[in-house]
PDB file of N, CA and C in Angstrom:
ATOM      1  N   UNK A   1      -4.622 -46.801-199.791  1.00  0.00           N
ATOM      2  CA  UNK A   1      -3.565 -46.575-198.820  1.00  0.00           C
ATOM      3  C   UNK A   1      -2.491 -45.735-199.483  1.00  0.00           C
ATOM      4  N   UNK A   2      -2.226 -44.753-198.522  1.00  0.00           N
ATOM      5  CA  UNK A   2      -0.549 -43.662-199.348  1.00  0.00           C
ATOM      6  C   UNK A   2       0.224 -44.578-198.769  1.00  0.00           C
ATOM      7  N   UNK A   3       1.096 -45.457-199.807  1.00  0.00           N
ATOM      8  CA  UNK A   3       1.917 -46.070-199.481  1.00  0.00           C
ATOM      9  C   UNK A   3       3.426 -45.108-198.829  1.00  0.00           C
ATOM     10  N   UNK A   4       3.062 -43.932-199.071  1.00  0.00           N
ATOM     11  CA  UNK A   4       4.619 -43.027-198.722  1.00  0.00           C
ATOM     12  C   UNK A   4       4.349 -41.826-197.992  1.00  0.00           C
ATOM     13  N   UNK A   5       2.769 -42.599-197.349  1.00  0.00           N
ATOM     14  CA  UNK A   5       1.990 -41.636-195.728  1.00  0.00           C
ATOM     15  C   UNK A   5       3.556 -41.544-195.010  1.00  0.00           C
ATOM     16  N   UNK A   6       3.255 -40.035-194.792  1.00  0.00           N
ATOM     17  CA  UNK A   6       4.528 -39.795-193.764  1.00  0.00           C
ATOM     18  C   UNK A   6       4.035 -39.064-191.748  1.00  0.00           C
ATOM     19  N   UNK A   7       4.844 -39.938-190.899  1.00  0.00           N
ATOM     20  CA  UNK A   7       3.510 -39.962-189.626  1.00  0.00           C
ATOM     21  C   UNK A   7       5.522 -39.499-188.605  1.00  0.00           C
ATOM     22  N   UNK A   8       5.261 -38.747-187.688  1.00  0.00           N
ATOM     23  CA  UNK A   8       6.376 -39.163-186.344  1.00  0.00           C
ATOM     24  C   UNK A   8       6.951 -40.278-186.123  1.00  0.00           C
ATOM     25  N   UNK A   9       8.067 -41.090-186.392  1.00  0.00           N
ATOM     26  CA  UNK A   9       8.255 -42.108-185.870  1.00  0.00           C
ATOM     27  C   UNK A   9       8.896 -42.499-184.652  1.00  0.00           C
ATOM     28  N   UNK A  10       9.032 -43.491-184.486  1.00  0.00           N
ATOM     29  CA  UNK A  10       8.736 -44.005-183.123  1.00  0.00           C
ATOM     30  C   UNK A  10      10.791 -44.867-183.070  1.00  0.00           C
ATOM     31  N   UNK A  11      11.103 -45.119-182.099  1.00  0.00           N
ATOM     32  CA  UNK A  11      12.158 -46.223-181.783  1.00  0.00           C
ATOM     33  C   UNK A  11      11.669 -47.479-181.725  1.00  0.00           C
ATOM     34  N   UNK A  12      12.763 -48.317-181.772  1.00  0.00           N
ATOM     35  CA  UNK A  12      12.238 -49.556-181.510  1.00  0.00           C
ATOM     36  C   UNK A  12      11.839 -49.730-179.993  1.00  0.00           C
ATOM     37  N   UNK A  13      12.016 -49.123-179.101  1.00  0.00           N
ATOM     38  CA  UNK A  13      11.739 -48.994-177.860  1.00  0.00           C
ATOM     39  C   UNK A  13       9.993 -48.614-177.418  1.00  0.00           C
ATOM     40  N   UNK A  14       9.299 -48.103-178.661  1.00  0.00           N
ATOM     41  CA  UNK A  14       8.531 -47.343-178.416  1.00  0.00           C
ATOM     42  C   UNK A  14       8.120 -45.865-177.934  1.00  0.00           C
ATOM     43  N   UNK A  15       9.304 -45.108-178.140  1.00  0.00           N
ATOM     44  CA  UNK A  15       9.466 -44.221-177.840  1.00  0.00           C
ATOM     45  C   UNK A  15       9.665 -42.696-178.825  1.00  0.00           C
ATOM     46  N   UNK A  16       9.413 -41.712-178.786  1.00  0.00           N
ATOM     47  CA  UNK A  16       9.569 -40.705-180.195  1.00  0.00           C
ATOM     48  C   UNK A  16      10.982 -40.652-180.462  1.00  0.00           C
ATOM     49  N   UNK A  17      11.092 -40.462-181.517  1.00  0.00           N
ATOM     50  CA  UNK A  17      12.459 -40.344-182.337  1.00  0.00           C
ATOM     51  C   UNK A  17      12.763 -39.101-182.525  1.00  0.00           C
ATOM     52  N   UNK A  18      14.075 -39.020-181.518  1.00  0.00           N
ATOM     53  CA  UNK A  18      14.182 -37.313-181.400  1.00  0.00           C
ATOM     54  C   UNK A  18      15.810 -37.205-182.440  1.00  0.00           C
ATOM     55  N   UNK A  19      16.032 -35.977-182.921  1.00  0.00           N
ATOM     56  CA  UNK A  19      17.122 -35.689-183.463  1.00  0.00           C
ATOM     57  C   UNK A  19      16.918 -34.133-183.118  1.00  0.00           C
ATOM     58  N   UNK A  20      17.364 -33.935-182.506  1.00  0.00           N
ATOM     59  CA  UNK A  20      17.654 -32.033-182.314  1.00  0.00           C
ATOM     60  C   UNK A  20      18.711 -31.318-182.948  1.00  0.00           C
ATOM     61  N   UNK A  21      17.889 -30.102-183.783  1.00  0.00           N
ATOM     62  CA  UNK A  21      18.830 -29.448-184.672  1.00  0.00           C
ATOM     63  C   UNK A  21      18.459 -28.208-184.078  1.00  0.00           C
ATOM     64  N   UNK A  22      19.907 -27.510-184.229  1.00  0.00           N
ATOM     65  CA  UNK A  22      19.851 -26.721-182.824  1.00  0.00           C
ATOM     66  C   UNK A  22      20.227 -25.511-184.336  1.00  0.00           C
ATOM     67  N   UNK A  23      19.833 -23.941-183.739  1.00  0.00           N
ATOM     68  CA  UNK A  23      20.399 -22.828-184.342  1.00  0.00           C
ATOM     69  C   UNK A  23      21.474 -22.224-184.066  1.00  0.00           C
ATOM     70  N   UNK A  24      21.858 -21.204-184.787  1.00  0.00           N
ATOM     71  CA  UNK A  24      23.416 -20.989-184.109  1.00  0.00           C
ATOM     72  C   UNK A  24      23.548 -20.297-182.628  1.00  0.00           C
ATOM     73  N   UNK A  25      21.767 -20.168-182.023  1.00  0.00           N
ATOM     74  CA  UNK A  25      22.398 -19.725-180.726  1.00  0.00           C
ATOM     75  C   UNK A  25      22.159 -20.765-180.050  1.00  0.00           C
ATOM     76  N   UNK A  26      22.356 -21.852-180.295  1.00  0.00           N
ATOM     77  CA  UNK A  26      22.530 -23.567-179.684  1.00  0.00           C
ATOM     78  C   UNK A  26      20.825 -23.877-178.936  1.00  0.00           C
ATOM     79  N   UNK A  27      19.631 -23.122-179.796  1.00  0.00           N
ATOM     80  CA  UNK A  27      18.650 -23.286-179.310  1.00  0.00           C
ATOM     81  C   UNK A  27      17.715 -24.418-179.734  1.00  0.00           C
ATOM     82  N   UNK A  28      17.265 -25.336-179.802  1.00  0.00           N
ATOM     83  CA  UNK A  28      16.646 -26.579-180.336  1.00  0.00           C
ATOM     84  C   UNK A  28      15.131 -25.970-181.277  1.00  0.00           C
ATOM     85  N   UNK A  29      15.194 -25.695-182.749  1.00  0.00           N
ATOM     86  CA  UNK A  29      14.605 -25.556-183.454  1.00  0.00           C
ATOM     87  C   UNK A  29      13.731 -26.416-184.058  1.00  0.00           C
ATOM     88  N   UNK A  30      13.957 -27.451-184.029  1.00  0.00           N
ATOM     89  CA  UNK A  30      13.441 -29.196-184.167  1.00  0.00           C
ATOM     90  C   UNK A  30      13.842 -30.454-184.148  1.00  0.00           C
ATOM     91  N   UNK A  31      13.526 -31.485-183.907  1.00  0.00           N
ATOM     92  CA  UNK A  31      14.034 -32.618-183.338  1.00  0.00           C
ATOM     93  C   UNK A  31      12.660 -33.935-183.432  1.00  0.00           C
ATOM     94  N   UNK A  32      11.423 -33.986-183.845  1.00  0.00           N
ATOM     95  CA  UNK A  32      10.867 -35.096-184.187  1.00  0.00           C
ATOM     96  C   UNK A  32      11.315 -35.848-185.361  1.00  0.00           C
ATOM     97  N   UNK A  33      11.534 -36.606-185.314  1.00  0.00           N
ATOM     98  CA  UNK A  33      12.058 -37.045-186.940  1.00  0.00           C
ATOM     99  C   UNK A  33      10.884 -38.078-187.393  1.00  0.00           C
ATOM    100  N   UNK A  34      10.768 -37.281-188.882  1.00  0.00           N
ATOM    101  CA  UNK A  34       8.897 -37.660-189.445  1.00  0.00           C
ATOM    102  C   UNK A  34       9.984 -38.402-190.831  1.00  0.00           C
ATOM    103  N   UNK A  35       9.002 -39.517-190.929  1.00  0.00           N
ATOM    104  CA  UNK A  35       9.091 -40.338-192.241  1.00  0.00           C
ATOM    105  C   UNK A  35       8.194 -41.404-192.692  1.00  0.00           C
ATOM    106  N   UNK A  36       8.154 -42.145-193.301  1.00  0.00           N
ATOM    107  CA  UNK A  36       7.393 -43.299-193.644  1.00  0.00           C
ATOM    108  C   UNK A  36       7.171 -43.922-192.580  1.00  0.00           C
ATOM    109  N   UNK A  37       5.569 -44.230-192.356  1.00  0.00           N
ATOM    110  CA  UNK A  37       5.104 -44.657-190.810  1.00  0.00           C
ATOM    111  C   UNK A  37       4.264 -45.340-191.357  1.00  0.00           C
ATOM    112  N   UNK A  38       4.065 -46.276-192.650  1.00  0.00           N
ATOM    113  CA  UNK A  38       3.024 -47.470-192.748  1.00  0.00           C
ATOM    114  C   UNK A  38       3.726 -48.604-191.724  1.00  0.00           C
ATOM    115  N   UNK A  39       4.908 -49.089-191.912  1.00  0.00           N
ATOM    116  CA  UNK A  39       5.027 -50.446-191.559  1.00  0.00           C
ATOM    117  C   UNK A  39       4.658 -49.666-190.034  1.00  0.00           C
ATOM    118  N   UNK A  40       5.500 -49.052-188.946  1.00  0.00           N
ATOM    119  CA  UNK A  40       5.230 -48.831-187.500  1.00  0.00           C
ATOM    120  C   UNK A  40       3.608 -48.681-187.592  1.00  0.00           C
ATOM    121  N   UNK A  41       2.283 -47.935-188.603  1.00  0.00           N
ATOM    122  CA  UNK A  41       1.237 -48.152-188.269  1.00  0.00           C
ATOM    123  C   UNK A  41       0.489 -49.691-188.206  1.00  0.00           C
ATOM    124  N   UNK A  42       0.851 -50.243-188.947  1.00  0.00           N
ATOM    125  CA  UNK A  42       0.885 -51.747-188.811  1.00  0.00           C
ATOM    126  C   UNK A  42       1.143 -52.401-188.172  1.00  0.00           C
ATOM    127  N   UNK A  43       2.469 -52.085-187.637  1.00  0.00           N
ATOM    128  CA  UNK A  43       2.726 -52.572-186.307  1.00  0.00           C
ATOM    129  C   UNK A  43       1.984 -52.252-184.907  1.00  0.00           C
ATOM    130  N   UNK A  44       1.613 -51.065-184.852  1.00  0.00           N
ATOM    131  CA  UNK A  44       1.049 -50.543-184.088  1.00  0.00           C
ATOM    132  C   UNK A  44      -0.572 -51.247-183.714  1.00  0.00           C
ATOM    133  N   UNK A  45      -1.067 -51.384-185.059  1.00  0.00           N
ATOM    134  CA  UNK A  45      -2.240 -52.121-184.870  1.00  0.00           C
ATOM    135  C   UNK A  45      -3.000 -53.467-184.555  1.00  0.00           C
ATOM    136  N   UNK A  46      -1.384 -54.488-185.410  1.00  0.00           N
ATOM    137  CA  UNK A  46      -1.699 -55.866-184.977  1.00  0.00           C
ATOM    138  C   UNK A  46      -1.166 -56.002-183.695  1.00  0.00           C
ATOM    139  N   UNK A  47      -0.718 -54.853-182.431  1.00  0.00           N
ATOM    140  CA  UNK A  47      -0.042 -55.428-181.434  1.00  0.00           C
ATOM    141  C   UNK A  47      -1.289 -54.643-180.392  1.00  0.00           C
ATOM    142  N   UNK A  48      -2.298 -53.977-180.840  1.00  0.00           N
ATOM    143  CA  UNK A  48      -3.394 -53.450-180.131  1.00  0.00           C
ATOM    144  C   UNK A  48      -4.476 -54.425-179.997  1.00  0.00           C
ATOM    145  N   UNK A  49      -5.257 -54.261-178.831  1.00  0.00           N
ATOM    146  CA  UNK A  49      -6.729 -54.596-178.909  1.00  0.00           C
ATOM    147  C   UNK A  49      -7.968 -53.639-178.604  1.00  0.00           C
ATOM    148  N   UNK A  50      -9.063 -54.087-178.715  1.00  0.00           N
ATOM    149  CA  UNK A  50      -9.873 -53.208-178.574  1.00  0.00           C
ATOM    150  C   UNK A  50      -9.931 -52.289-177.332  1.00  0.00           C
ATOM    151  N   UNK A  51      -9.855 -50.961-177.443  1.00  0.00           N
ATOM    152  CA  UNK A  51     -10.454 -50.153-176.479  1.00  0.00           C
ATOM    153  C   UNK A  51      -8.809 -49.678-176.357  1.00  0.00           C
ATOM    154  N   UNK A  52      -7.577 -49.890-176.806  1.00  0.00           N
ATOM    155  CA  UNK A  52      -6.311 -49.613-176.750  1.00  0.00           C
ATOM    156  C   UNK A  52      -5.874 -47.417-177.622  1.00  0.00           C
ATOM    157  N   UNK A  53      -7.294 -47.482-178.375  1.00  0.00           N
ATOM    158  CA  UNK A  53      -7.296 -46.624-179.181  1.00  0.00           C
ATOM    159  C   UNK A  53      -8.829 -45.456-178.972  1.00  0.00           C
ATOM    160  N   UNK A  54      -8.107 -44.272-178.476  1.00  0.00           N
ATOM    161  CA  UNK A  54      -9.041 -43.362-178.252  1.00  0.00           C
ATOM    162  C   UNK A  54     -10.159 -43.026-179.481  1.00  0.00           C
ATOM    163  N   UNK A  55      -9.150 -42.873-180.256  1.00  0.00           N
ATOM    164  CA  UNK A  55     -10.162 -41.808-181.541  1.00  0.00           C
ATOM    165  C   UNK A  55     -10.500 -43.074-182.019  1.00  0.00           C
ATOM    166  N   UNK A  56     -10.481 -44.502-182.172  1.00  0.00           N
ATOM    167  CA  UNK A  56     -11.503 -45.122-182.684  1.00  0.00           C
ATOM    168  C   UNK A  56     -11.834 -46.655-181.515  1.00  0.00           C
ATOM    169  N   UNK A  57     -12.297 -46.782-180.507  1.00  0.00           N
ATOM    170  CA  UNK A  57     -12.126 -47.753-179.829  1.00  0.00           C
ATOM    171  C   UNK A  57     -12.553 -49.332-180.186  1.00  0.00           C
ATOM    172  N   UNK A  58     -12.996 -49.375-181.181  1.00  0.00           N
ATOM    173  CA  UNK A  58     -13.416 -50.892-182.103  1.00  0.00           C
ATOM    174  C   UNK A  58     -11.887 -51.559-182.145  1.00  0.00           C
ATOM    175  N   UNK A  59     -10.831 -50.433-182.819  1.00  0.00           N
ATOM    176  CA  UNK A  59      -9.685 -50.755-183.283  1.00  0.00           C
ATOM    177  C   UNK A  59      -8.719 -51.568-182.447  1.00  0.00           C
ATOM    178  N   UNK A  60      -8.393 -52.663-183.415  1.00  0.00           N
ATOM    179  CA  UNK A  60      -7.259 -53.584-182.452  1.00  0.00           C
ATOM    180  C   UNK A  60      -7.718 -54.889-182.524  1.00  0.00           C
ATOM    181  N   UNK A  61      -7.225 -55.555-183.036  1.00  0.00           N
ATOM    182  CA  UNK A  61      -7.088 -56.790-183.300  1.00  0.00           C
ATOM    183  C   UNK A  61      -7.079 -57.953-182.423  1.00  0.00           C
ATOM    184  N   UNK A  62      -6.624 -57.674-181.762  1.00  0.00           N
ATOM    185  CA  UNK A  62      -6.285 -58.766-180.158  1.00  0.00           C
ATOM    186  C   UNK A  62      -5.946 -59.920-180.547  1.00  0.00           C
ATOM    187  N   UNK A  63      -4.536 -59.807-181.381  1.00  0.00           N
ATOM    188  CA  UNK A  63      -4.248 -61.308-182.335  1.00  0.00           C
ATOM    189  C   UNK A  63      -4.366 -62.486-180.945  1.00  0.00           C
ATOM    190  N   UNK A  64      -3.630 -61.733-179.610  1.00  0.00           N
ATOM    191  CA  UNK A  64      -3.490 -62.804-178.832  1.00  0.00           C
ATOM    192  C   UNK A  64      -4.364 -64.202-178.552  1.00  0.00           C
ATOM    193  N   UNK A  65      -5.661 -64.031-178.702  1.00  0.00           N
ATOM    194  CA  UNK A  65      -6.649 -64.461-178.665  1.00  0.00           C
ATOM    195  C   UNK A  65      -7.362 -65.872-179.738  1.00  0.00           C
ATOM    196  N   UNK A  66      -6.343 -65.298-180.978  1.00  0.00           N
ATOM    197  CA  UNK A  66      -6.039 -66.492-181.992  1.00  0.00           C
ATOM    198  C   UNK A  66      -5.124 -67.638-181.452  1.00  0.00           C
ATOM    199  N   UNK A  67      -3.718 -67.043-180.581  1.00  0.00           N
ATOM    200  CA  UNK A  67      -3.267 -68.070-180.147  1.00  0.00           C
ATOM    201  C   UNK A  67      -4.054 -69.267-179.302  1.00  0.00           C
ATOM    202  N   UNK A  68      -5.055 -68.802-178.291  1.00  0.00           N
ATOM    203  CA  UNK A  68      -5.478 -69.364-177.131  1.00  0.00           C
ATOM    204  C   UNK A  68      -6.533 -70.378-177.845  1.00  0.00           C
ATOM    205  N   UNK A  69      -7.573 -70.083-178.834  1.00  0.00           N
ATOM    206  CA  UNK A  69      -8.525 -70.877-179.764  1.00  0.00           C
ATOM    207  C   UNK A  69      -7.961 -71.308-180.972  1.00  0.00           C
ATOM    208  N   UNK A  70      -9.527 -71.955-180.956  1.00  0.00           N
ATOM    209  CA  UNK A  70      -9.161 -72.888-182.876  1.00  0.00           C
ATOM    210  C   UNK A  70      -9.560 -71.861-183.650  1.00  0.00           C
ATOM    211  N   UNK A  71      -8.587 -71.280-184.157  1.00  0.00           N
ATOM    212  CA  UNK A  71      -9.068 -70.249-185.406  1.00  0.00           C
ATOM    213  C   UNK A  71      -8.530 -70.788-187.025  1.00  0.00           C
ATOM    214  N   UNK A  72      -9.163 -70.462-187.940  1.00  0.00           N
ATOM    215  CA  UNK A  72      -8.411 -70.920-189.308  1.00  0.00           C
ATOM    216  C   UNK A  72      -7.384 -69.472-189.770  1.00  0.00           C
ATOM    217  N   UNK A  73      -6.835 -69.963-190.432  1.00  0.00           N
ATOM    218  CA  UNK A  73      -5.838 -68.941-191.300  1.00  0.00           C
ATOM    219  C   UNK A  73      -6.844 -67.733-191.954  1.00  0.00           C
ATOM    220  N   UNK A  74      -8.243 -67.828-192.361  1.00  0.00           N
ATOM    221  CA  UNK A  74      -8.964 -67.115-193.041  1.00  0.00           C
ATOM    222  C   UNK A  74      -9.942 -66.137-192.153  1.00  0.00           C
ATOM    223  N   UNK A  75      -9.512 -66.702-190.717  1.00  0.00           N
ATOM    224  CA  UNK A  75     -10.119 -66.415-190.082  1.00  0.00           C
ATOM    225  C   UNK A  75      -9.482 -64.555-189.300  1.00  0.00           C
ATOM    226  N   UNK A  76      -8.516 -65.755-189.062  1.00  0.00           N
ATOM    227  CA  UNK A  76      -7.050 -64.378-188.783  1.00  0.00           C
ATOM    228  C   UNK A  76      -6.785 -63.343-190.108  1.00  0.00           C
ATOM    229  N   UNK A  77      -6.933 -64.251-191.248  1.00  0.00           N
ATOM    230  CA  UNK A  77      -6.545 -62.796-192.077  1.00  0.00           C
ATOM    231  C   UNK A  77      -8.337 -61.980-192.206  1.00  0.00           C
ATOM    232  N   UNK A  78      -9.012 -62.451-192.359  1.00  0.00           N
ATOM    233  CA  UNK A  78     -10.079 -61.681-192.399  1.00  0.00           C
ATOM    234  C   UNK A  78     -10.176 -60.463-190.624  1.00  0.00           C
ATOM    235  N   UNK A  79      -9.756 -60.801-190.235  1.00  0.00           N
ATOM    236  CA  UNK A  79      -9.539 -59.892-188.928  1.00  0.00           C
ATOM    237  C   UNK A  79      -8.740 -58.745-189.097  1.00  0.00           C
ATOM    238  N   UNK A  80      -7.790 -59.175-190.061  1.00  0.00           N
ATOM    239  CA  UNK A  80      -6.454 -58.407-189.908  1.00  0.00           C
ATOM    240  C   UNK A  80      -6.968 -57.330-190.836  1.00  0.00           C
ATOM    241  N   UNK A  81      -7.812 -57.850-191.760  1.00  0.00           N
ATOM    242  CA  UNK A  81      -8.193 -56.885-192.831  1.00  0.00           C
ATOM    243  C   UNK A  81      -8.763 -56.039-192.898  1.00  0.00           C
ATOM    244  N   UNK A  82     -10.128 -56.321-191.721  1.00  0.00           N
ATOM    245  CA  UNK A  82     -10.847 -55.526-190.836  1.00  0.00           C
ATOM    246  C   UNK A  82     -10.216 -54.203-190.224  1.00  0.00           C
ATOM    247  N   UNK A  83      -9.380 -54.484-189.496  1.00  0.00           N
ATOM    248  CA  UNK A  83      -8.765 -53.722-188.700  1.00  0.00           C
ATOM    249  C   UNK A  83      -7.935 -52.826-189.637  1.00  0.00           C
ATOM    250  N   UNK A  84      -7.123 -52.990-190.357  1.00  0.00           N
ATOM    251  CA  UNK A  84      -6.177 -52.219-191.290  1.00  0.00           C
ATOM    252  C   UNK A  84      -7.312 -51.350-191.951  1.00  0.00           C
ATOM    253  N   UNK A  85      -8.609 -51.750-192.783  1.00  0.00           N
ATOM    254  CA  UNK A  85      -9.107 -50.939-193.517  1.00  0.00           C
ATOM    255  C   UNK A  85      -9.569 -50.610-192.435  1.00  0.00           C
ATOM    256  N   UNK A  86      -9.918 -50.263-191.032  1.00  0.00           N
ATOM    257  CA  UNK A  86     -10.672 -49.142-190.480  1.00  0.00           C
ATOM    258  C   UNK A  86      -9.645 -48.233-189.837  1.00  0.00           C
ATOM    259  N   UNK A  87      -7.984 -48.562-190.092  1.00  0.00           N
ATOM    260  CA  UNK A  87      -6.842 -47.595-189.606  1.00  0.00           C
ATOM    261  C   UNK A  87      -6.759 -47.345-191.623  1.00  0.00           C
ATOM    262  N   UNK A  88      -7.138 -47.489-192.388  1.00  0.00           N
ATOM    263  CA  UNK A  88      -6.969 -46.959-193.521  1.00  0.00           C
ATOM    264  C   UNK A  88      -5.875 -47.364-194.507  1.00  0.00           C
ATOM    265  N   UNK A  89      -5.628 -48.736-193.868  1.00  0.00           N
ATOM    266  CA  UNK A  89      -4.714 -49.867-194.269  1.00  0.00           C
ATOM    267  C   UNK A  89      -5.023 -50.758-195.326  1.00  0.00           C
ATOM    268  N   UNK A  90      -4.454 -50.330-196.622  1.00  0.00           N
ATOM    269  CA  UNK A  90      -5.152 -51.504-197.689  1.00  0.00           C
ATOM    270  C   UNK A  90      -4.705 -52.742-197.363  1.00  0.00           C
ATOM    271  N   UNK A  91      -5.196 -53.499-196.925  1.00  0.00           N
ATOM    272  CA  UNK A  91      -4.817 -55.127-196.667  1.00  0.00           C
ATOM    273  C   UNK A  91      -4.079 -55.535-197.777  1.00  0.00           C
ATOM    274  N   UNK A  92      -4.062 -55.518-199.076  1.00  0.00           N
ATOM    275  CA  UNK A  92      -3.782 -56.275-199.916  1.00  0.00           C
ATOM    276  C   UNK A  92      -2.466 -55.603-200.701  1.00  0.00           C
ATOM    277  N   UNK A  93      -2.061 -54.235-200.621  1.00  0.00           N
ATOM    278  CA  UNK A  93      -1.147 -53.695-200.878  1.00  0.00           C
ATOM    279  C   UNK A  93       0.122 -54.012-199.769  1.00  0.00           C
ATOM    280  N   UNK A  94      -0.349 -54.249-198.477  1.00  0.00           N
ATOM    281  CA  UNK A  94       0.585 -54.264-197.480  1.00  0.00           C
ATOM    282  C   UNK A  94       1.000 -55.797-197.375  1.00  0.00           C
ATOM    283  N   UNK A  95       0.035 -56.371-197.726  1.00  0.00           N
ATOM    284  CA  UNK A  95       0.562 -57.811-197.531  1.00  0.00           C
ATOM    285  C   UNK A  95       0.982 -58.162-199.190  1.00  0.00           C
ATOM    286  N   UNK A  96       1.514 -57.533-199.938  1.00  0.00           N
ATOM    287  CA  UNK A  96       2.139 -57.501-201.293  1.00  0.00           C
ATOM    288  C   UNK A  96       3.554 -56.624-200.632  1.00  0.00           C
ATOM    289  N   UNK A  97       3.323 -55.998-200.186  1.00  0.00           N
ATOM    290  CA  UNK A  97       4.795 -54.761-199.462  1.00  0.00           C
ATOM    291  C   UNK A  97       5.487 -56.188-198.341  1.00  0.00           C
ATOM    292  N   UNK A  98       4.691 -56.717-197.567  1.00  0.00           N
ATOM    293  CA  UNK A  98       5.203 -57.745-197.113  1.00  0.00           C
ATOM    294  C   UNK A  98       5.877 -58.630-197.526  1.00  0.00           C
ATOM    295  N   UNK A  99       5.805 -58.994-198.734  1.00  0.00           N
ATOM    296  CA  UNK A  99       5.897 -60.591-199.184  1.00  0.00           C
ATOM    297  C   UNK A  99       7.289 -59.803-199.949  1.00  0.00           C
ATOM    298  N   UNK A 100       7.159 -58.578-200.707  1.00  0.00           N
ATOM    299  CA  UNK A 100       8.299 -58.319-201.454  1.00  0.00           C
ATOM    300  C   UNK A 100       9.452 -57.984-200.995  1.00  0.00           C
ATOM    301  N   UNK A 101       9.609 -57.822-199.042  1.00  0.00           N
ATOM    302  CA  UNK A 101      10.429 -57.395-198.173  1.00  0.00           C
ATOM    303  C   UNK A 101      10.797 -58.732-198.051  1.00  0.00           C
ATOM    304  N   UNK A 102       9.893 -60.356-197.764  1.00  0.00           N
ATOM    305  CA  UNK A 102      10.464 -61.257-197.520  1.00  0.00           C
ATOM    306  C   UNK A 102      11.513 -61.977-198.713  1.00  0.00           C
ATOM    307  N   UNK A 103      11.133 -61.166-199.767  1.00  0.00           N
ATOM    308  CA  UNK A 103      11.905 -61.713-201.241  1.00  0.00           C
ATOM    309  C   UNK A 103      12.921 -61.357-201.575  1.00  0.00           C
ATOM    310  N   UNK A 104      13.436 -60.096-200.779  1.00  0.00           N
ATOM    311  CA  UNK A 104      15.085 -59.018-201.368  1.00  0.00           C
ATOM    312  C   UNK A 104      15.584 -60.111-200.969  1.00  0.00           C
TER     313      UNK A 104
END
């Protein structure tokens, strides 16, 4: 995983993140604002289910579905792991990036 993959990001709204920088004849030259997009791809994925995703339709987790059954903890992370390594998500780096965000 490029931990410092840089992707379009998004609002918390779900929406593109615009900043428009205009030239001096006040014309809009650019305005996506691109940066570090692991955590939003992550996010993006545990809140998908299958068939949610064109270019790979396997992708998506459908955590919801853990709520409704008896699932174990090993069960859910082995899912999660699945899914991240087929969006190109090292499971084990991100849930180390996790734990060290819950520690500041």
């Amino acid at each position: 995983m490029d931990k410092n993959r840089k992707g379009i990001l998004l609002t918390e709204n779900m929406e593109l993140a615009i900043q428009p920088v205009r030239d001096a004849s006040r014309l809009i030259i650019q305005g996506l604002v691109v940066g570090g997009s692991i955590d939003q791809e992550a996010f993006l994925i545990l809140k998908s289910r299958a068939g949610d995703w064109k270019e790979d339709p396997i992708l998506g987790p459908g955590l919801t579905r853990f709520m409704r059954g008896k699932y174990n903890a090993s069960e859910i992370e082995m899912t999660i792991r699945q899914h991240f390594t087929r969006a190109g998500i090292d499971y084990e780096d991100y849930k180390e990036r996790i734990q060290m965000s819950i520690n500041k």
